[in-house]
Every structure is written in structure tokens, then in C-alpha cells.
Protein backbone atom coordinates (compact mmCIF):
# COMPACT_ATOMS: atom_id res chain seq x y z
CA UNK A 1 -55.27 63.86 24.03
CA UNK A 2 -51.56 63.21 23.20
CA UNK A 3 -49.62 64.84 20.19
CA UNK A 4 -49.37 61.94 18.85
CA UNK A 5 -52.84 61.07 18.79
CA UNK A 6 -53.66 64.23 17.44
CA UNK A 7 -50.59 63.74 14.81
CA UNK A 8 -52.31 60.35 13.79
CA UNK A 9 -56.03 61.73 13.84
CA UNK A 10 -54.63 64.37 11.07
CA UNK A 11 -52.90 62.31 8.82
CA UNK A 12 -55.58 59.77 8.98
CA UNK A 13 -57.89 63.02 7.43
CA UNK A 14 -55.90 63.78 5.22
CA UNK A 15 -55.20 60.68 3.72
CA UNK A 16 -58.90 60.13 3.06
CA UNK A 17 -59.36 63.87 1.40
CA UNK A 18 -56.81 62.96 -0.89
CA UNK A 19 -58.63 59.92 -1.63
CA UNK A 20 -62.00 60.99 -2.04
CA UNK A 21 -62.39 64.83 -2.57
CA UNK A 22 -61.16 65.20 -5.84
CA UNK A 23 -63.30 65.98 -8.19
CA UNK A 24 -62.17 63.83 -10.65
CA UNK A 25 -61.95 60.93 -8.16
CA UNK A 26 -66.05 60.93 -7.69
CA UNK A 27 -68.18 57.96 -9.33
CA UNK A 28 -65.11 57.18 -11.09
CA UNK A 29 -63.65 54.67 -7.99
CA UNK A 30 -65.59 52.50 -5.51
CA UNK A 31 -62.98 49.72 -3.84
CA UNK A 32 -65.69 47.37 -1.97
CA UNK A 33 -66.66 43.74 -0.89
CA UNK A 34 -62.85 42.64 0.91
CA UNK A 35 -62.23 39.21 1.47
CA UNK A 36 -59.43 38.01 3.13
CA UNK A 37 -58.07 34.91 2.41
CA UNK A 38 -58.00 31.77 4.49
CA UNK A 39 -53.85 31.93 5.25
CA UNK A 40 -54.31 35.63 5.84
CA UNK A 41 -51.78 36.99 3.03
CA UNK A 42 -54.24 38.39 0.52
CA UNK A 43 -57.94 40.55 0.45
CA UNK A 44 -59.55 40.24 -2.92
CA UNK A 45 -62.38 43.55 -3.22
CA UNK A 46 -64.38 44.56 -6.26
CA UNK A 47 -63.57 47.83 -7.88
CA UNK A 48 -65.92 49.73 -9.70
CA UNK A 49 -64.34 52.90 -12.15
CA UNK A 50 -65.20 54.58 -15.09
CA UNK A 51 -64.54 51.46 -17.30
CA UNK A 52 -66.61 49.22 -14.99
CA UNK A 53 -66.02 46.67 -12.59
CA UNK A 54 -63.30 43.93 -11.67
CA UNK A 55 -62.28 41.85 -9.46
CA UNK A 56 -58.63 42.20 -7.92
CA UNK A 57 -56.49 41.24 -5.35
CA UNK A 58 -54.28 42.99 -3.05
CA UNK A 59 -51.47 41.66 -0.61
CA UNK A 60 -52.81 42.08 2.96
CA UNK A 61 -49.46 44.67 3.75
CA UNK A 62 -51.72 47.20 0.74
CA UNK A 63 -48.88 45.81 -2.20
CA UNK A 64 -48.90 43.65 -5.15
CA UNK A 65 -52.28 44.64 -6.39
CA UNK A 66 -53.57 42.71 -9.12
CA UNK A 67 -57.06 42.07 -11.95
CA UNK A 68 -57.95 38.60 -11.73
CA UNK A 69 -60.81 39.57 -13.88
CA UNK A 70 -62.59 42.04 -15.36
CA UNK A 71 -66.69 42.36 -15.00
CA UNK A 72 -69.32 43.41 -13.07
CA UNK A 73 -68.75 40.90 -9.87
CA UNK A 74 -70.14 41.63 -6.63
CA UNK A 75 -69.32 39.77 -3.07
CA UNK A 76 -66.41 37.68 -3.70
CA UNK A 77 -65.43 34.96 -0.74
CA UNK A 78 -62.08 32.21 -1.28
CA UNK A 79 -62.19 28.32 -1.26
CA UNK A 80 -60.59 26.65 1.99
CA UNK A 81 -57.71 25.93 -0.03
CA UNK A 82 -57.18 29.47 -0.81
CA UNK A 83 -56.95 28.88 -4.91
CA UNK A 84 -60.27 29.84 -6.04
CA UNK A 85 -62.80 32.48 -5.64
CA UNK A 86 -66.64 32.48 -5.34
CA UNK A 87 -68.74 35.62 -6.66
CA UNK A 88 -71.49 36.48 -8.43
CA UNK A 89 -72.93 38.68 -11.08
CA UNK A 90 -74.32 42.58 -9.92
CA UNK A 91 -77.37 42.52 -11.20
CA UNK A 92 -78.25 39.07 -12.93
CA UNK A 93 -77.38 36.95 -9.53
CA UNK A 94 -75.33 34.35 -11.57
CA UNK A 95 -72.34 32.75 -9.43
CA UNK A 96 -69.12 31.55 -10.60
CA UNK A 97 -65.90 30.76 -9.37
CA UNK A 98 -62.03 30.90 -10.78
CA UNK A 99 -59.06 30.40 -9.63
CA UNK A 100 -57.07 33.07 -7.74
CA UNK A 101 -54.81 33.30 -11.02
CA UNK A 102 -57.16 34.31 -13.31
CA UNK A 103 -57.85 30.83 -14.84
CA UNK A 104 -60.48 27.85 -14.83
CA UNK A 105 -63.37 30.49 -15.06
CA UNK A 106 -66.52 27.99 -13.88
CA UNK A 107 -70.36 29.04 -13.81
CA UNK A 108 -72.34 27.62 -10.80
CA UNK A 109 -76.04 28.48 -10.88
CA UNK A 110 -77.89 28.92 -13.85
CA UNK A 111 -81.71 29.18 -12.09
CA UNK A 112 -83.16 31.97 -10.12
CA UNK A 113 -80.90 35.25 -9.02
CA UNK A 114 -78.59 34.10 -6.94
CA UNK A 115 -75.93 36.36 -4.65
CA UNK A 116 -73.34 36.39 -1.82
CA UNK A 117 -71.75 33.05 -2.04
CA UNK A 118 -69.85 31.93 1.06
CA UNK A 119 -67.74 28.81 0.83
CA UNK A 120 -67.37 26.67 4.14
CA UNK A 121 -64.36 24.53 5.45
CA UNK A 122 -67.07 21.16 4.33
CA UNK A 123 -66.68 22.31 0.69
CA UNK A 124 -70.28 23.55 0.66
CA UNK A 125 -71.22 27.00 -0.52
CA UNK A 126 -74.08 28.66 0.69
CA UNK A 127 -75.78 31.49 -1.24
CA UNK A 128 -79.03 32.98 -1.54
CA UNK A 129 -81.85 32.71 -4.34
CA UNK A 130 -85.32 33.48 -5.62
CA UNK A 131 -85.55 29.89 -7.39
CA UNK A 132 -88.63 28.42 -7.18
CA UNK A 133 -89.86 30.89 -4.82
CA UNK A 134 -93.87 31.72 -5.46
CA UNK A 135 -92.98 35.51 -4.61
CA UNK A 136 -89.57 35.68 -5.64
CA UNK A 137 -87.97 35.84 -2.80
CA UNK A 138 -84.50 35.42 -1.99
CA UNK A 139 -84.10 32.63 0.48
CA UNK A 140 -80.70 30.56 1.76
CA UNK A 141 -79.46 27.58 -0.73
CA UNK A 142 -76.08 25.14 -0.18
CA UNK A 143 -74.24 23.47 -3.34
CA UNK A 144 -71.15 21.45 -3.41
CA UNK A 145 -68.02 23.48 -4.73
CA UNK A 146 -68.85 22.34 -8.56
CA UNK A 147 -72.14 23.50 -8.07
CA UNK A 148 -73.77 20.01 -7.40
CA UNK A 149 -76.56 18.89 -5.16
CA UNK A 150 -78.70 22.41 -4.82
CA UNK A 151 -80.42 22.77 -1.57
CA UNK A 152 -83.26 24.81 -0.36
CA UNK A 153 -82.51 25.04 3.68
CA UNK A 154 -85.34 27.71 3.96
CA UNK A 155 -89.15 28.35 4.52
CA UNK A 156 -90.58 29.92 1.83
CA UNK A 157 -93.66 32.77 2.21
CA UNK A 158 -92.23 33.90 5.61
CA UNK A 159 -90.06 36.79 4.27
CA UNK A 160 -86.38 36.75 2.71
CA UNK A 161 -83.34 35.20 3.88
CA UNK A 162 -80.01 37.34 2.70
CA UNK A 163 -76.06 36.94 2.81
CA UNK A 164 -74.92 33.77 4.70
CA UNK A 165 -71.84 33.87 6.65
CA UNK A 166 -70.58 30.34 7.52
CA UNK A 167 -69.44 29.68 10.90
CA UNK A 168 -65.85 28.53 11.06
CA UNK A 169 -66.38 24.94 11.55
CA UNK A 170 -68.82 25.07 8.61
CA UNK A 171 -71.94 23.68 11.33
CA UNK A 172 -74.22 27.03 11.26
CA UNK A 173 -74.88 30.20 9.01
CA UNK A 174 -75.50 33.60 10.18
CA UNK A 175 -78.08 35.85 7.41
CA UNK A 176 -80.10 38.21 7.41
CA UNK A 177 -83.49 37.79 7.92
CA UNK A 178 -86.61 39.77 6.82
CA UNK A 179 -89.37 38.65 9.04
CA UNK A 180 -92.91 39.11 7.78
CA UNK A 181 -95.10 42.03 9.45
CA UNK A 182 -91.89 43.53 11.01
CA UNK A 183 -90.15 46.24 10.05
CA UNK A 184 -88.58 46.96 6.65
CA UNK A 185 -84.98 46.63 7.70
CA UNK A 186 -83.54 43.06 8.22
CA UNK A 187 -82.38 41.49 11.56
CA UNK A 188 -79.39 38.57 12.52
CA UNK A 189 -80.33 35.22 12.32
CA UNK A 190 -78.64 31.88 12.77
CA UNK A 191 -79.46 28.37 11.55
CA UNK A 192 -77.64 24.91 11.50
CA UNK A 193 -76.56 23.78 8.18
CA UNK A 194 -79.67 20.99 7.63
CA UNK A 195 -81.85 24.23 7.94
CA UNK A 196 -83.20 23.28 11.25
CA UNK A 197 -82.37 25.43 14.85
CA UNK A 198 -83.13 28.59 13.84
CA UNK A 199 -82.19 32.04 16.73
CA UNK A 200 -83.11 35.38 16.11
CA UNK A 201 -80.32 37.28 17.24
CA UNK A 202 -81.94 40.74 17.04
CA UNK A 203 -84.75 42.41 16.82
CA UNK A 204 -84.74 46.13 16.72
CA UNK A 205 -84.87 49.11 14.19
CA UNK A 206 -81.46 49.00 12.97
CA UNK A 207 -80.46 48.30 9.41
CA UNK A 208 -78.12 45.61 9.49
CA UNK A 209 -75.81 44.95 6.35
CA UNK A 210 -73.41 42.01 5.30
CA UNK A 211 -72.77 40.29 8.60
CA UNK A 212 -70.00 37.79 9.31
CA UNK A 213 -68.90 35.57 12.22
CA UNK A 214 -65.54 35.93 13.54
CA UNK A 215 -63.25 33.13 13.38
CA UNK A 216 -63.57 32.11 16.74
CA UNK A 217 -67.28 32.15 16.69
CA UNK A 218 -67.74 34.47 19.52
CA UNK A 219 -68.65 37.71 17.69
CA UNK A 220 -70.49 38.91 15.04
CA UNK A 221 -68.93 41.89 13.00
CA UNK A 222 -71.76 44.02 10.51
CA UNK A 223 -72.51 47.30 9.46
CA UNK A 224 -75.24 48.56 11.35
CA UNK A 225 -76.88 51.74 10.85
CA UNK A 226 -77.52 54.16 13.69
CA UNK A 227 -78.69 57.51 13.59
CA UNK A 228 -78.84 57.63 9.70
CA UNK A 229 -74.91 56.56 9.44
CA UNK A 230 -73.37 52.67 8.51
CA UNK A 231 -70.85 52.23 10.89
CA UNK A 232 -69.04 49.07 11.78
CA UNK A 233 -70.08 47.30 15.43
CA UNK A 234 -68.94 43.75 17.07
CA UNK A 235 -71.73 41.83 18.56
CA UNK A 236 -70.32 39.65 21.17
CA UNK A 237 -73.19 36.99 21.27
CA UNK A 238 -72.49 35.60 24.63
CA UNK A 239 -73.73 38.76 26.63
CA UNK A 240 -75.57 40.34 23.73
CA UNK A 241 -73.07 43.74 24.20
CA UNK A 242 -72.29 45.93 21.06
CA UNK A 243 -69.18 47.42 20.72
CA UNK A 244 -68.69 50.33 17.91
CA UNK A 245 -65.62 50.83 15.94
CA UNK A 246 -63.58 53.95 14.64
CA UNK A 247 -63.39 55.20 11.55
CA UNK A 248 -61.54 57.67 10.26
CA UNK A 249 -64.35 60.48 9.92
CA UNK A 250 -67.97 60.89 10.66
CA UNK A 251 -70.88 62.50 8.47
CA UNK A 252 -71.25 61.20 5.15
CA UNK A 253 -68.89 58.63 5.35
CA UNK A 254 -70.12 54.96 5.56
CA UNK A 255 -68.55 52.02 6.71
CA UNK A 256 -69.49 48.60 4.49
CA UNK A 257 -68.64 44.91 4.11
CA UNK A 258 -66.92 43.76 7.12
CA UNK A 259 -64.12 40.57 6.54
CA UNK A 260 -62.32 39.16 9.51
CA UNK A 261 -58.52 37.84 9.32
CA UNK A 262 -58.20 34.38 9.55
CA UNK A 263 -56.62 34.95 13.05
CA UNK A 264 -59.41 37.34 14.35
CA UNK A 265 -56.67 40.32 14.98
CA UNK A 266 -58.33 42.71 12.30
CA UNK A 267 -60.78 43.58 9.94
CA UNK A 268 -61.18 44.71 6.29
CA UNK A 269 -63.92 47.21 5.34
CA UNK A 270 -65.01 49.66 2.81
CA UNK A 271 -65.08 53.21 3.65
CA UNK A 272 -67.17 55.12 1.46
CA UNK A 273 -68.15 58.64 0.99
CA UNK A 274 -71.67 60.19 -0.61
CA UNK A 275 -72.58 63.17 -1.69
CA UNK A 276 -75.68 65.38 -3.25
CA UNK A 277 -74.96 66.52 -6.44
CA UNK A 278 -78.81 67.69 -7.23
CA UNK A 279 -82.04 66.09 -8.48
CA UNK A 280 -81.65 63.24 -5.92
CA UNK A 281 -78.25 61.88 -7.83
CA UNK A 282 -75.37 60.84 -5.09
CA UNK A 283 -71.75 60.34 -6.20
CA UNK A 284 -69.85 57.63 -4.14
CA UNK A 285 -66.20 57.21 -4.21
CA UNK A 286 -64.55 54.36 -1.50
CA UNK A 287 -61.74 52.13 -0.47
CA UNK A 288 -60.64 49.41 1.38
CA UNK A 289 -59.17 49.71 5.17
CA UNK A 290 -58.09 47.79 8.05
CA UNK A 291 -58.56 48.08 11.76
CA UNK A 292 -57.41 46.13 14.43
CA UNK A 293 -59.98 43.97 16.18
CA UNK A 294 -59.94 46.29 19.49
CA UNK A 295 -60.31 49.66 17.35
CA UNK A 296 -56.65 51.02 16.75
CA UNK A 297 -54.22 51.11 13.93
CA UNK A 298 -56.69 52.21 11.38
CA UNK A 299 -55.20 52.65 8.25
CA UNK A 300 -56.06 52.46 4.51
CA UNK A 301 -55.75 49.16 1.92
CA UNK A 302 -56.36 50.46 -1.48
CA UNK A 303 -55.22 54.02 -3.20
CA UNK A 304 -55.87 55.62 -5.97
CA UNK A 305 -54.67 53.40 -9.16
């Protein structure tokens, strides 16, 4: 290996001890949920502290980070236009949106528990929801952008439907689907808009978490967890071959929430670390970094505020 790899390798360790091993740094900040913006300059994220939760936004060069507003938000995702944001409650499942300056704040549901909005390029948000469910299960829903003309694109009593990624032309949604008297963990899945056309991309023992299509529509980028560790892969779904990416240490560090750039170049992530600290309790700290789409120039998003 060269010097400089080795150079790069060390700083790279570094950088995350001094994020995370603190020990005033654990449970207190968890940078998570990136989302980059559709012109590519900006990554909103969720940040969780000792004061709660917010959502913020951060330049895509790691500058100019900013609240757009506090509470506990989860999964955020922009509009087309790049001026508002989608999200939704942690716990309750409500979705709203506001605008990427902190104003117009604008409920959306206000039935069922509803989480991981994803607006499309049509204007139409897809989310999923236990409404009217018999088992309360979450399933896949579309509204319009003011939260109009609720649909139900799902079959109901054939397990749950989770985190819709739109494809790039806004014709198809990737998710996660639980099928019935399979294994716990969740597999990919695609359907068409209308709800109709439905491929099982996978079917194996993996856990799969928070999938999303690339821009181009060639590869699929989701934390997948091998051997007891998240770790981000690329599924290139024209020859079915998995490609894993770095990270910047291995062990109880876990790679979440995969976001492509609008060109396709890179991806946004949260790295987070766990720990034991006794009677089954884990402390998490985490934040947001970058790699290029072919594995190198890894580096780190969000520091310590």
C-alpha cells in the first residue's frame, strides 16, 4: 500500500475518534437521514442531541450549516423545485412539509401513521401508512404535493410495504417489502406508479434498510446487513452484481440512509457508532459522510456543533 494511502487511512481514523469517542459526545449527537437536494448544492439530515431533534441543512462542500426547524422529524426528502421539504413525525407518522427557509410550515396526513415521504418529478409524494389497514400495516400511498387525492397503490393482508424511493422519471417506486411466510427481514421490490407490475428484486436473508434508486436508474444503493454489520452496497439491477463500499472503519460502526447526488458521482450516508454500556442499553453517536460513487474520497459532512 502507498504512504499516502496509509497517510489517508489514518487521518480518516482519527477524524472519526474525535467525533465519536468522547465521552461526552455519546447519545448526545446522532446526524442521520441526508438528502441531497435536486441542484446538488445542499443535504438536509436530522440531528438528534441532548435537547432533541431538528431538522438542518448543510452546504454539500460541509459549510453553511443551518436549523430550518426544530422537532422530532425523521426522513426528510426536497420538492423538484428544490424550495420545500417533505418529512414526517418520529414516532406519530404525521407528514408535513416547509419551505427550505424555515417558513410555510404545512401538515399533510392527518389518518393512519404515516412515514418516509418521497416527492417525485410528477409532483406526487409517495409515503407509507397503516390507514385503513385491518392489521395495521404499513403499506405504499401517493398524494399530490398539498396533500390531495390519497391513494392506496397496495394489497393489503399480504405483509408490509416500507420506504418508497421514486425512480427519476417519477414512473416506478422501489420499497421494501415484507412478504408473508418469509423471513423477518424485508427484501427490494419495485412497482409502477398505478400499483400494478410488481418485481421482487431479492430474496435472501439480508436485512435491507432505506433503499434508493440512483439517478440514472441503473443501480440501487441500500444498507444491507451482512455478517451482523450495516454496510452500504450498489445493486446494479441489470446483472444482479453487488458491489460493497468503504467506510472508514469496521466493527461497531454502521453505515445508514443512503442519498445519491443529483448527478450520480457520490453519495451521502450516516456513519454511526454503538456501544454496550450494560443492562442491554446501547449509546449511538453518528454523522453524515460522502463517498464517491466508485468508493474513494471518503470524507466526513457534519462535525461536532
Amino acid at each position: 500500500m502507498r504512504l499516502s494511502a496509509i497517510l489517508s487511512s489514518v487521518a480518516i481514523l482519527l477524524t472519526v475518534s474525535a467525533v465519536c469517542d468522547r465521552p461526552d459526545e455519546w447519545e448526545l449527537v446522532l446526524d442521520e437521514d441526508p438528502a441531497w437536494s435536486p441542484d446538488g448544492t445542499q443535504i438536509a439530515f436530522v440531528r438528534r442531541d441532548s435537547t432533541g431533534r431538528g431538522l438542518y441543512v448543510i452546504d454539500s462542500s460541509g459549510q453553511n450549516e443551518r436549523l430550518v426547524l426544530e422537532g422530532n422529524w425523521i426522513s426528510p426528502g426536497w420538492s423538484p423545485d428544490g424550495r420545500w421539504l417533505v418529512f414526517s413525525t418520529a414516532y406519530v407518522g404525521t407528514i408535513y412539509k416547509v419551505k427550505a427557509d424555515s417558513d410555510s410550515l404545512t401538515r399533510l396526513t392527518f389518518e393512519g401513521s404515516c412515514f418516509y415521504p418521497d416527492w417525485s418529478v410528477k409532483n406526487r409524494i409517495a409515503y407509507d401508512s397503516n390507514e385503513n389497514d385491518p392489521k395495521g400495516a404499513n403499506v405504499l400511498w401517493l398524494m399530490d404535493q398539498d396533500g390531495s387525492n390519497r391513494r392506496d397503490i397496495s394489497e393489503h393482508g399480504l405483509g408490509e410495504w416500507r420506504c418508497p424511493s421514486w425512480a427519476s422519471d417519477g414512473s416506478r417506486i422501489l420499497f421494501l417489502r415484507y412478504y408473508p411466510g418469509g423471513q423477518p427481514e424485508p427484501d427490494l421490490a419495485i412497482i409502477d406508479s398505478a400499483g400494478t407490475d410488481q418485481e421482487r428484486l431479492t430474496n435472501d436473508s439480508s436485512d435491507y434498510r432505506r433503499p434508493r434508486w440512483s439517478p440514472d436508474g441503473r443501480t440501487i444503493a441500500v444498507s444491507r446487513c451482512v455478517n451482523y454489520e450495516y454496510r452500504l452496497w450498489i445493486l446494479d439491477l441489470s446483472t444482479q452484481h453487488w458491489t460493497k463500499l468503504p467506510t472508514p472503519h469496521s466493527g461497531a460502526y454502521n453505515a445508514f440512509d443512503p442519498t445519491w447526488s443529483p448527478d450520480g458521482k457520490r453519495i451521502c450516508f450516516s456513519l454511526e457508532l454503538s456501544r454496550e454500556v450494560g443492562w442491554g442499553r446501547h449509546q449511538t453517536c453518528g454523522r453524515i459522510w460522502m463517498v464517491d460513487r466508485d468508493g474513494t474520497n471518503l470524507r466526513q459532512l457534519t462535525t461536532r456543533p
